[in-house]
C-alpha atoms as a PDB file:
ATOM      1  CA  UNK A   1      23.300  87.529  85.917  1.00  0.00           C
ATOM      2  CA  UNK A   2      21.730  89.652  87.902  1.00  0.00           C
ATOM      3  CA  UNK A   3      22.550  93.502  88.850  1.00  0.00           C
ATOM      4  CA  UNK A   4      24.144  93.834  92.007  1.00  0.00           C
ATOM      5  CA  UNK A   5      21.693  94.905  94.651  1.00  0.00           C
ATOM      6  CA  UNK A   6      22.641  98.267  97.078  1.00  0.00           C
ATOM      7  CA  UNK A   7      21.166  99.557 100.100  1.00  0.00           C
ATOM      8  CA  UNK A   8      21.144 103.079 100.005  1.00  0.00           C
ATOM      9  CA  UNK A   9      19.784 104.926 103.623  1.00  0.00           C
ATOM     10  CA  UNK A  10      20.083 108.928 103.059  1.00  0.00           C
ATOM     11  CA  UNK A  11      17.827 110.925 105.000  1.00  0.00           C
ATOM     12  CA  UNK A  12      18.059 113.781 102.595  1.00  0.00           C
ATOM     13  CA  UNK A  13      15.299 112.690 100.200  1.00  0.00           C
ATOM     14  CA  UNK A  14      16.000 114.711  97.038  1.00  0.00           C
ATOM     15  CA  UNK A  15      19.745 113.963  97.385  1.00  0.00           C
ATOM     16  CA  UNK A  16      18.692 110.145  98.178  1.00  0.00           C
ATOM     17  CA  UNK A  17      16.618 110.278  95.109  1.00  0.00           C
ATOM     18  CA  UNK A  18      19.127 111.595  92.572  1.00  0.00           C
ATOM     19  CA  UNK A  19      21.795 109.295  94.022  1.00  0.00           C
ATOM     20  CA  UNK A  20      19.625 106.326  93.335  1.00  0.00           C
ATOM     21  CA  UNK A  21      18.562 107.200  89.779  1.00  0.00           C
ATOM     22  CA  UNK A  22      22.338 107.432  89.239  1.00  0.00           C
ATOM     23  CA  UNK A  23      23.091 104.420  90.638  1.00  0.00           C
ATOM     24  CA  UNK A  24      20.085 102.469  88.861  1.00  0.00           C
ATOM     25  CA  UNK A  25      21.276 104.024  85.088  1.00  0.00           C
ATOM     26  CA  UNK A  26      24.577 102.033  85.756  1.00  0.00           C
ATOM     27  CA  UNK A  27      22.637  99.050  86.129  1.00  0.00           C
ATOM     28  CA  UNK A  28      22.535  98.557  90.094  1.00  0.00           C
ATOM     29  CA  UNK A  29      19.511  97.345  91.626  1.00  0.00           C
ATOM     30  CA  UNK A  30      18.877  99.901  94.253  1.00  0.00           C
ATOM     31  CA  UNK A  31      16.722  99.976  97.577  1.00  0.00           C
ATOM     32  CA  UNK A  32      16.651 103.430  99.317  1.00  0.00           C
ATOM     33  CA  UNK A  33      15.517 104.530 103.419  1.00  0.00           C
ATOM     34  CA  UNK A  34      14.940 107.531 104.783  1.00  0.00           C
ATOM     35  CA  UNK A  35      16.454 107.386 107.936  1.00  0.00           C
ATOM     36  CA  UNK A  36      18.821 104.490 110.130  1.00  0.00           C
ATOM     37  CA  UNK A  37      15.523 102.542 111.788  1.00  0.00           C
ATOM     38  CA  UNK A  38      13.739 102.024 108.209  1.00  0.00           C
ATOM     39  CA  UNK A  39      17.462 100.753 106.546  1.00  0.00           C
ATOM     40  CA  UNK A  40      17.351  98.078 109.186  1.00  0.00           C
ATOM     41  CA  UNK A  41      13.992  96.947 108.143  1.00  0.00           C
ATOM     42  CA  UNK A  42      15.034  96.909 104.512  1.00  0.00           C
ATOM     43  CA  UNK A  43      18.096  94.986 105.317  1.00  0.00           C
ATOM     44  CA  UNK A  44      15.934  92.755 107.257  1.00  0.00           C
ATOM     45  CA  UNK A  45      13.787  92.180 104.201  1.00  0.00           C
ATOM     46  CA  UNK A  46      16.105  91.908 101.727  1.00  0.00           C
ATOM     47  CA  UNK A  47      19.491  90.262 100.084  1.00  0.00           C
ATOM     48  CA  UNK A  48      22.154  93.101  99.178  1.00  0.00           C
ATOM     49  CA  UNK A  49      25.935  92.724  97.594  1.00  0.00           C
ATOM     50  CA  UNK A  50      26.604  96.428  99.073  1.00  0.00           C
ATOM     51  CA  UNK A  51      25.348  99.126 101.760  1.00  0.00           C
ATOM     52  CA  UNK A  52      26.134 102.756 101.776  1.00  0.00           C
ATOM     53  CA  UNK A  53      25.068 104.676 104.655  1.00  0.00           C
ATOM     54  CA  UNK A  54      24.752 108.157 105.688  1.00  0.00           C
ATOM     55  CA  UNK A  55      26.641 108.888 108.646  1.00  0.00           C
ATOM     56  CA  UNK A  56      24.319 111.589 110.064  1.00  0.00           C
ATOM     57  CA  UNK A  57      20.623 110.587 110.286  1.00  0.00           C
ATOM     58  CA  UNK A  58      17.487 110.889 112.259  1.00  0.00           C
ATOM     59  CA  UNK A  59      15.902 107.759 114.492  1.00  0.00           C
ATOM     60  CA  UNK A  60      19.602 105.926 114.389  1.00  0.00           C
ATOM     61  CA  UNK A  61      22.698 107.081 112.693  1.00  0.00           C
ATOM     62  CA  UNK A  62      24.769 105.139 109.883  1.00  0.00           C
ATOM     63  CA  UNK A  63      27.143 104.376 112.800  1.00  0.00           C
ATOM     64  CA  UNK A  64      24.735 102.581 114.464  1.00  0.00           C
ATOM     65  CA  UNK A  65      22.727 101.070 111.820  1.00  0.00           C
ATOM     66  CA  UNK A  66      26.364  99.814 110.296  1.00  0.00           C
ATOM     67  CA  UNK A  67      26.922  97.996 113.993  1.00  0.00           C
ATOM     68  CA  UNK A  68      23.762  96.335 113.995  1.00  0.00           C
ATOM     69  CA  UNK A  69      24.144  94.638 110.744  1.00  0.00           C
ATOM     70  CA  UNK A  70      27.739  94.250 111.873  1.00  0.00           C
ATOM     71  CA  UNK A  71      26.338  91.558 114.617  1.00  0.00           C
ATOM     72  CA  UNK A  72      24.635  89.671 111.701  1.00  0.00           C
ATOM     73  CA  UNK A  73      26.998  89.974 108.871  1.00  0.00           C
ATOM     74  CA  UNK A  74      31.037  90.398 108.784  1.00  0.00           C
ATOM     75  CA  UNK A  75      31.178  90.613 105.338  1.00  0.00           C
ATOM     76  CA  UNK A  76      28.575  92.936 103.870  1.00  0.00           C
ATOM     77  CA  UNK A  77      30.798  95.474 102.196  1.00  0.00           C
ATOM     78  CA  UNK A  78      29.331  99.043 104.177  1.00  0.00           C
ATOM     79  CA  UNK A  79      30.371 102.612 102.685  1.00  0.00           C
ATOM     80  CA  UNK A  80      29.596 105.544 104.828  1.00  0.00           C
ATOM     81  CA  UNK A  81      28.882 109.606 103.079  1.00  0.00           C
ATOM     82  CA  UNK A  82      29.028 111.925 105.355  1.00  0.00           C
ATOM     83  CA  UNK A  83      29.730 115.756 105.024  1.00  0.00           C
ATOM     84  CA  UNK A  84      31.516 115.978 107.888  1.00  0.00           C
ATOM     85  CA  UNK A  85      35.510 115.192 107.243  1.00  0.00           C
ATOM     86  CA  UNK A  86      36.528 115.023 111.113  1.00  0.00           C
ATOM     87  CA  UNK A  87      39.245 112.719 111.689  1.00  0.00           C
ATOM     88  CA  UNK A  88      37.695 110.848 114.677  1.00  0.00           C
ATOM     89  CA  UNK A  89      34.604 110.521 112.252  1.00  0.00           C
ATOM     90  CA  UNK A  90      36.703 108.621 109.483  1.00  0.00           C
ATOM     91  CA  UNK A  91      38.585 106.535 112.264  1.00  0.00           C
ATOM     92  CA  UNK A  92      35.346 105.414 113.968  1.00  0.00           C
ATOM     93  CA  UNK A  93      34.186 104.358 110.608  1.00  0.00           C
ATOM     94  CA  UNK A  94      36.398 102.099 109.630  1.00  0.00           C
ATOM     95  CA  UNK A  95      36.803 100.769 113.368  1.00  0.00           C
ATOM     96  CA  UNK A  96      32.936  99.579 112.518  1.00  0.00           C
ATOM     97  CA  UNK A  97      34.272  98.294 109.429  1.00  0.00           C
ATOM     98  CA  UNK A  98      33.469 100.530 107.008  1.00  0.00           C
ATOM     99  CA  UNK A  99      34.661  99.238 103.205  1.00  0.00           C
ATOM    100  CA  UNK A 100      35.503 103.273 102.553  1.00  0.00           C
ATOM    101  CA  UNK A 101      34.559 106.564 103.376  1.00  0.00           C
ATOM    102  CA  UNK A 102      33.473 109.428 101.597  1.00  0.00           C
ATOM    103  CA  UNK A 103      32.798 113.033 101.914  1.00  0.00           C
ATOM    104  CA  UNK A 104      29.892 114.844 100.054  1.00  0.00           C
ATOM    105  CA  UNK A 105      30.233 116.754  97.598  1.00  0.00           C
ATOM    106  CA  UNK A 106      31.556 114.026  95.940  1.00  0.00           C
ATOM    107  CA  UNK A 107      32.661 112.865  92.001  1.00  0.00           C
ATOM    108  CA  UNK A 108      29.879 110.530  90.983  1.00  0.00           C
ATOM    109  CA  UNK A 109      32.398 108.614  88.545  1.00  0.00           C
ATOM    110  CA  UNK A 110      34.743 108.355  91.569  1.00  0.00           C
ATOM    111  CA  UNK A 111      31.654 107.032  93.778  1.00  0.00           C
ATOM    112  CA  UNK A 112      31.202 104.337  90.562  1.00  0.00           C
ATOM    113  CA  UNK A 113      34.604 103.226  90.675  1.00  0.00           C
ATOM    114  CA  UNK A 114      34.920 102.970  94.420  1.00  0.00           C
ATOM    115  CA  UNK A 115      31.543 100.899  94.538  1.00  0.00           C
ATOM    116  CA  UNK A 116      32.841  98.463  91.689  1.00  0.00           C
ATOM    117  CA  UNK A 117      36.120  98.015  93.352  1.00  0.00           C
ATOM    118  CA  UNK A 118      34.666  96.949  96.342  1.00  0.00           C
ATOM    119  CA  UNK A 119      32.477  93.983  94.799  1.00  0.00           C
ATOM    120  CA  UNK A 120      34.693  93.095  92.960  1.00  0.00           C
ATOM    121  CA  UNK A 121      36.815  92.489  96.122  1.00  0.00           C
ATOM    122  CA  UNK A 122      33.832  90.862  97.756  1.00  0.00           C
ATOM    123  CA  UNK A 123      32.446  88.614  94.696  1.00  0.00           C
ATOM    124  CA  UNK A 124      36.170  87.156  94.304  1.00  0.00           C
ATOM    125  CA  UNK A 125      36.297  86.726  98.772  1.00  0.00           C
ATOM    126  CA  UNK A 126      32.607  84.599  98.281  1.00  0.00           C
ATOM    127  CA  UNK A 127      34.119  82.689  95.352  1.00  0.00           C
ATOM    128  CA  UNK A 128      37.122  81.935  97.058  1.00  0.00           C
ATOM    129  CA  UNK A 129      34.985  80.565 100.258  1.00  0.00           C
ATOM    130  CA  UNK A 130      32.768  78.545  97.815  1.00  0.00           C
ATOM    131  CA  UNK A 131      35.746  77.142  96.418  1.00  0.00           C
ATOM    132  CA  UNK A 132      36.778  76.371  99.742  1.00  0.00           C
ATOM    133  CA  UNK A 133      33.822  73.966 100.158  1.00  0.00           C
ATOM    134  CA  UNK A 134      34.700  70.378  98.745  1.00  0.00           C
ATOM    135  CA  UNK A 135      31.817  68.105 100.705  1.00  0.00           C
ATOM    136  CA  UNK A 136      27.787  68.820 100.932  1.00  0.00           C
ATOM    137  CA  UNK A 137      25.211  67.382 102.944  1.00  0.00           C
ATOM    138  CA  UNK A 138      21.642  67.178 100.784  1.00  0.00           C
ATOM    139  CA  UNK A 139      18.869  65.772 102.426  1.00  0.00           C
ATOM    140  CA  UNK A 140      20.082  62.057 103.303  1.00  0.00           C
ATOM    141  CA  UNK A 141      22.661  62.578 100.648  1.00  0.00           C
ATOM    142  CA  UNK A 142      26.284  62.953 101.476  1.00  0.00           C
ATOM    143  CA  UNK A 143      28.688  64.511  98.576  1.00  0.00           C
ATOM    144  CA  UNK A 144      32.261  64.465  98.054  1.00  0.00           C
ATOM    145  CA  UNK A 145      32.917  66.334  94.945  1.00  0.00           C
ATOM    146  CA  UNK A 146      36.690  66.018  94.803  1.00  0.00           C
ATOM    147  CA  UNK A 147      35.947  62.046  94.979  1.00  0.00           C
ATOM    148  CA  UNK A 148      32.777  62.930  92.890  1.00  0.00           C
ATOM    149  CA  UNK A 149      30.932  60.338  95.311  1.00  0.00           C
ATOM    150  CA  UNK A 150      27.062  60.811  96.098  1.00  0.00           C
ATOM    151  CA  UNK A 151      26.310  58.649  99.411  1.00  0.00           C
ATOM    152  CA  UNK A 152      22.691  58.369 100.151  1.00  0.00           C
ATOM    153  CA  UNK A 153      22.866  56.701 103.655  1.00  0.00           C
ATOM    154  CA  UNK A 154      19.566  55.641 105.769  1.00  0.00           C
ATOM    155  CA  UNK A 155      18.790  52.767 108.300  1.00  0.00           C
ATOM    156  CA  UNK A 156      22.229  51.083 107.825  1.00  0.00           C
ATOM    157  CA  UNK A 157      21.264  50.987 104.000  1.00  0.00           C
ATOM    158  CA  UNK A 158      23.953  52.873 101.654  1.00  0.00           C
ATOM    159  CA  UNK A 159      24.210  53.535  98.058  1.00  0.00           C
ATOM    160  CA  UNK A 160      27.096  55.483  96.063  1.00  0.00           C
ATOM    161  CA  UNK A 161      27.264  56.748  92.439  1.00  0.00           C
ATOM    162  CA  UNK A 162      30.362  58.240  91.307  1.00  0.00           C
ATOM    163  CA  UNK A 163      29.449  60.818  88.847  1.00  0.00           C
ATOM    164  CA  UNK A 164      31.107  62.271  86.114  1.00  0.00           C
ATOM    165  CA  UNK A 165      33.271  65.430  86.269  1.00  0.00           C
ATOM    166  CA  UNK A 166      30.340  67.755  84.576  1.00  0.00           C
ATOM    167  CA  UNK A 167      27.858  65.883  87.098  1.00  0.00           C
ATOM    168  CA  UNK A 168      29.520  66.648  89.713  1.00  0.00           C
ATOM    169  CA  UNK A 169      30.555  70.424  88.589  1.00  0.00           C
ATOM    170  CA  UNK A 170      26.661  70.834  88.351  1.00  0.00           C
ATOM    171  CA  UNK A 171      25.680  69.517  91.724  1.00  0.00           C
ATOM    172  CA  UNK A 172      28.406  71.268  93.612  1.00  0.00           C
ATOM    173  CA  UNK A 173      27.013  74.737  91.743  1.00  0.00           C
ATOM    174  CA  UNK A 174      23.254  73.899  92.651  1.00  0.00           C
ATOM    175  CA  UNK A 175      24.479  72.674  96.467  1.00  0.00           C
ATOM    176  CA  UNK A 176      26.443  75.773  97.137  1.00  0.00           C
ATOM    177  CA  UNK A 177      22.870  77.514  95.700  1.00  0.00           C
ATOM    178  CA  UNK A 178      20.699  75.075  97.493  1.00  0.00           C
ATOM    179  CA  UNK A 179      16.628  76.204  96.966  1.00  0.00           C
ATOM    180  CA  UNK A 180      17.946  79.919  95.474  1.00  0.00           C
ATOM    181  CA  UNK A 181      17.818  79.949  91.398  1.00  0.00           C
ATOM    182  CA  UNK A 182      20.969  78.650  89.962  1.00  0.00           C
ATOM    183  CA  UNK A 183      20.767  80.995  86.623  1.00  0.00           C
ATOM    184  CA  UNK A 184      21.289  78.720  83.510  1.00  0.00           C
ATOM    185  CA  UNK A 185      23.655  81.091  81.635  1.00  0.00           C
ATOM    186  CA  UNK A 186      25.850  81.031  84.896  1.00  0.00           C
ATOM    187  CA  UNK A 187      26.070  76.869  85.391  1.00  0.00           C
ATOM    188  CA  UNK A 188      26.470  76.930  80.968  1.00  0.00           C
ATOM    189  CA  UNK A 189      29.736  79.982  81.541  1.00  0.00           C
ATOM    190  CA  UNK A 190      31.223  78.203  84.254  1.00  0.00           C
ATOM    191  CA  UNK A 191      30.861  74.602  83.277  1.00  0.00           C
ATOM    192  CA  UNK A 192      30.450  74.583  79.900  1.00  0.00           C
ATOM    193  CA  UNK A 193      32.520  77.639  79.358  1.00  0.00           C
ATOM    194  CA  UNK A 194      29.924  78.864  76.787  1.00  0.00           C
ATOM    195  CA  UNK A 195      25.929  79.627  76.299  1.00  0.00           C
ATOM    196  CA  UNK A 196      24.456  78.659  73.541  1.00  0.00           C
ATOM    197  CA  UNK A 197      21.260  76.182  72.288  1.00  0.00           C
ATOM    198  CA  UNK A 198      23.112  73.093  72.295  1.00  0.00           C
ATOM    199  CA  UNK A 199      25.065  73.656  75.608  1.00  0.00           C
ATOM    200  CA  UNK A 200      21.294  74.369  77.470  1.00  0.00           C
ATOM    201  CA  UNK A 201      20.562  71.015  76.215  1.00  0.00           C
ATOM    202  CA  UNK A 202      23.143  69.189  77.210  1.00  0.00           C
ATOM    203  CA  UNK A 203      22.762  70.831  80.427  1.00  0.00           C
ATOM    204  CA  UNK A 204      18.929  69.435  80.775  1.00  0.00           C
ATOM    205  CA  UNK A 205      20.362  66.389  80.213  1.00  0.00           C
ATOM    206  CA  UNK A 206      22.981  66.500  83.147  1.00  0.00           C
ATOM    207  CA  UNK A 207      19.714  67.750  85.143  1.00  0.00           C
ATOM    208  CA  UNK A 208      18.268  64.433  84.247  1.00  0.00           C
ATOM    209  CA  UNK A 209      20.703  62.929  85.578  1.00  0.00           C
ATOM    210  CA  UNK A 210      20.782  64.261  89.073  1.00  0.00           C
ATOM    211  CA  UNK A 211      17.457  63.964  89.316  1.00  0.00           C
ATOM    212  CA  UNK A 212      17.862  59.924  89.025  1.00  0.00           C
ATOM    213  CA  UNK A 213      20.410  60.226  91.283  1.00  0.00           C
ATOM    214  CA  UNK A 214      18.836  61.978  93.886  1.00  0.00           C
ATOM    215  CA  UNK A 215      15.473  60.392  93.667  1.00  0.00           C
ATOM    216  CA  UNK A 216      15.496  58.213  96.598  1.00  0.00           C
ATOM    217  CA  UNK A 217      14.927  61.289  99.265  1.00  0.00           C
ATOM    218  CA  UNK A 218      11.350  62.738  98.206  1.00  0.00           C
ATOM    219  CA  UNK A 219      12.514  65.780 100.016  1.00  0.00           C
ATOM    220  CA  UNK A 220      14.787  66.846  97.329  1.00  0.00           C
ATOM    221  CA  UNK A 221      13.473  68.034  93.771  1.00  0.00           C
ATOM    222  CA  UNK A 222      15.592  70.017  91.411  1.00  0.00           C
ATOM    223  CA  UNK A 223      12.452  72.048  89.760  1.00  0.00           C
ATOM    224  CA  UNK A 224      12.645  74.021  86.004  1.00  0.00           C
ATOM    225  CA  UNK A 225      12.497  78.267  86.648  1.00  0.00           C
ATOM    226  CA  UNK A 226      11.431  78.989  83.304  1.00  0.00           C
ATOM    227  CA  UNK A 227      13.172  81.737  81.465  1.00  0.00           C
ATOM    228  CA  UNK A 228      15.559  81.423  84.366  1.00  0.00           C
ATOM    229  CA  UNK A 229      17.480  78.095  85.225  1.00  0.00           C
ATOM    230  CA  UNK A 230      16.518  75.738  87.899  1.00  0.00           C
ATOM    231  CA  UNK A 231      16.232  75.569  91.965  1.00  0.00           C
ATOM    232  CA  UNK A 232      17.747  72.486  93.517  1.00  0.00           C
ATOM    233  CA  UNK A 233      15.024  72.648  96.257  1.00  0.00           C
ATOM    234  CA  UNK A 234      15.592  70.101 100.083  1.00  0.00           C
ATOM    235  CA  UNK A 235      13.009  70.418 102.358  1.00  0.00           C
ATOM    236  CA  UNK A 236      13.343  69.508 105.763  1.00  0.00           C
ATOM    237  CA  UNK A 237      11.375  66.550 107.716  1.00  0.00           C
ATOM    238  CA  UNK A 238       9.131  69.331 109.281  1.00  0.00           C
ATOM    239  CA  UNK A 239       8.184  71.025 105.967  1.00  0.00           C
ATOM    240  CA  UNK A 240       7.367  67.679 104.529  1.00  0.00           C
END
């Protein structure tokens, strides 16, 4: 799977710099600002599992920049550094929302732990919501996955299939995912419960098998990322 991508905005450049090349030896994916108007921008621009923000900053401080994406996302986990330790400082960042709080000079191990604490807590919140999800509109297609029933409905005409549990693992991953990359070794770990050569092709063949299924709607195409895994891809009427 892929690293886990961070948002780092540190006006101090050389401290911003060593803090990233930190982060990126442990395998994070990291995308650092200089200051609280150029983190917007990059949050703008980007997707990221985690943000940490310094509190004190030129052009707009982490307070503010953490309120802004606050109006756009509730749950992007948000840790503030700051050197200051005031009380009111600590209170008002967790009244934004802050995930946690901490004050430089800090342990970089403890920084580590901290940060992998906190996606865990968020990866497990997403897969809890996605589990949460148990029917899927696609294109003209209507899905029920604990009936595992796929409805294509238009102009009174209606057509069901009722697919097999595997089937309808594999569609529910790909419509939870629809037109981002669903990674082959994640659909093969979580179905399949294994990766291996002849799991990958019996997972082509499943593949197959929603493509006849969803076939009717020429809006929807489930395309082949190579190297990757595939992208269940629905356009809509006006991008057709």
């Amino acid at each position: 799977m892929a690293n886990n991508r961070i948002l780092l905005v540190e006006d101090d450049q050389n401290f911003g710099d060593v803090l990233r090349s930190y982060l990126e030896m442990h395998d994070y994916d990291v995308t650092l600002a200089k200051d609280g108007v150029e983190g917007l921008e990059s949050y703008k621009k980007g997707h990221f599992d985690l943000c940490i923000f310094d509190v004190m900053m030129p052009k707009k401080d982490g307070f503010t920049l953490a309120r802004e994406i606050r109006e756009k996302d509730r749950e992007m986990p948000i840790v503030f550094l700051t050197a200051k330790t005031m009380k009111d400082d600590v209170l008002e960042g967790f009244r934004i929302g802050a995930d946690d709080y901490i004050s430089k000079p800090f342990n970089s191990e403890e920084l580590l732990f901290r940060i992998h604490a906190i996606l865990k807590r968020s990866q497990q919140g997403k897969a809890d919501a996605k589990d949460e999800v148990k029917e899927f509109s696609i294109g003209k297609y209507h899905f029920n996955f604990p009936l595992r029933i796929l409805t294509f409905a238009e102009s009174g005409e209606e057509e069901k299939h009722k697919l097999s549990p595997k089937e309808a693992s594999l569609l529910k991953m790909f419509a939870l995912n629809v037109n981002d990359i669903l990674p082959r070794s994640e659909a093969l770990s979580e179905i399949w419960g294994e990766d291996n050569y002849f799991t990958a092709r019996s997972m082509d063949v499943f593949v197959t098998k929603l493509r006849k299924y969803l076939r009717r709607d020429d809006n929807i195409e489930i395309v082949n990322i190579h190297g990757n895994g595939f992208q269940l891809l629905v356009k809509s009427d006006q991008e057709a």
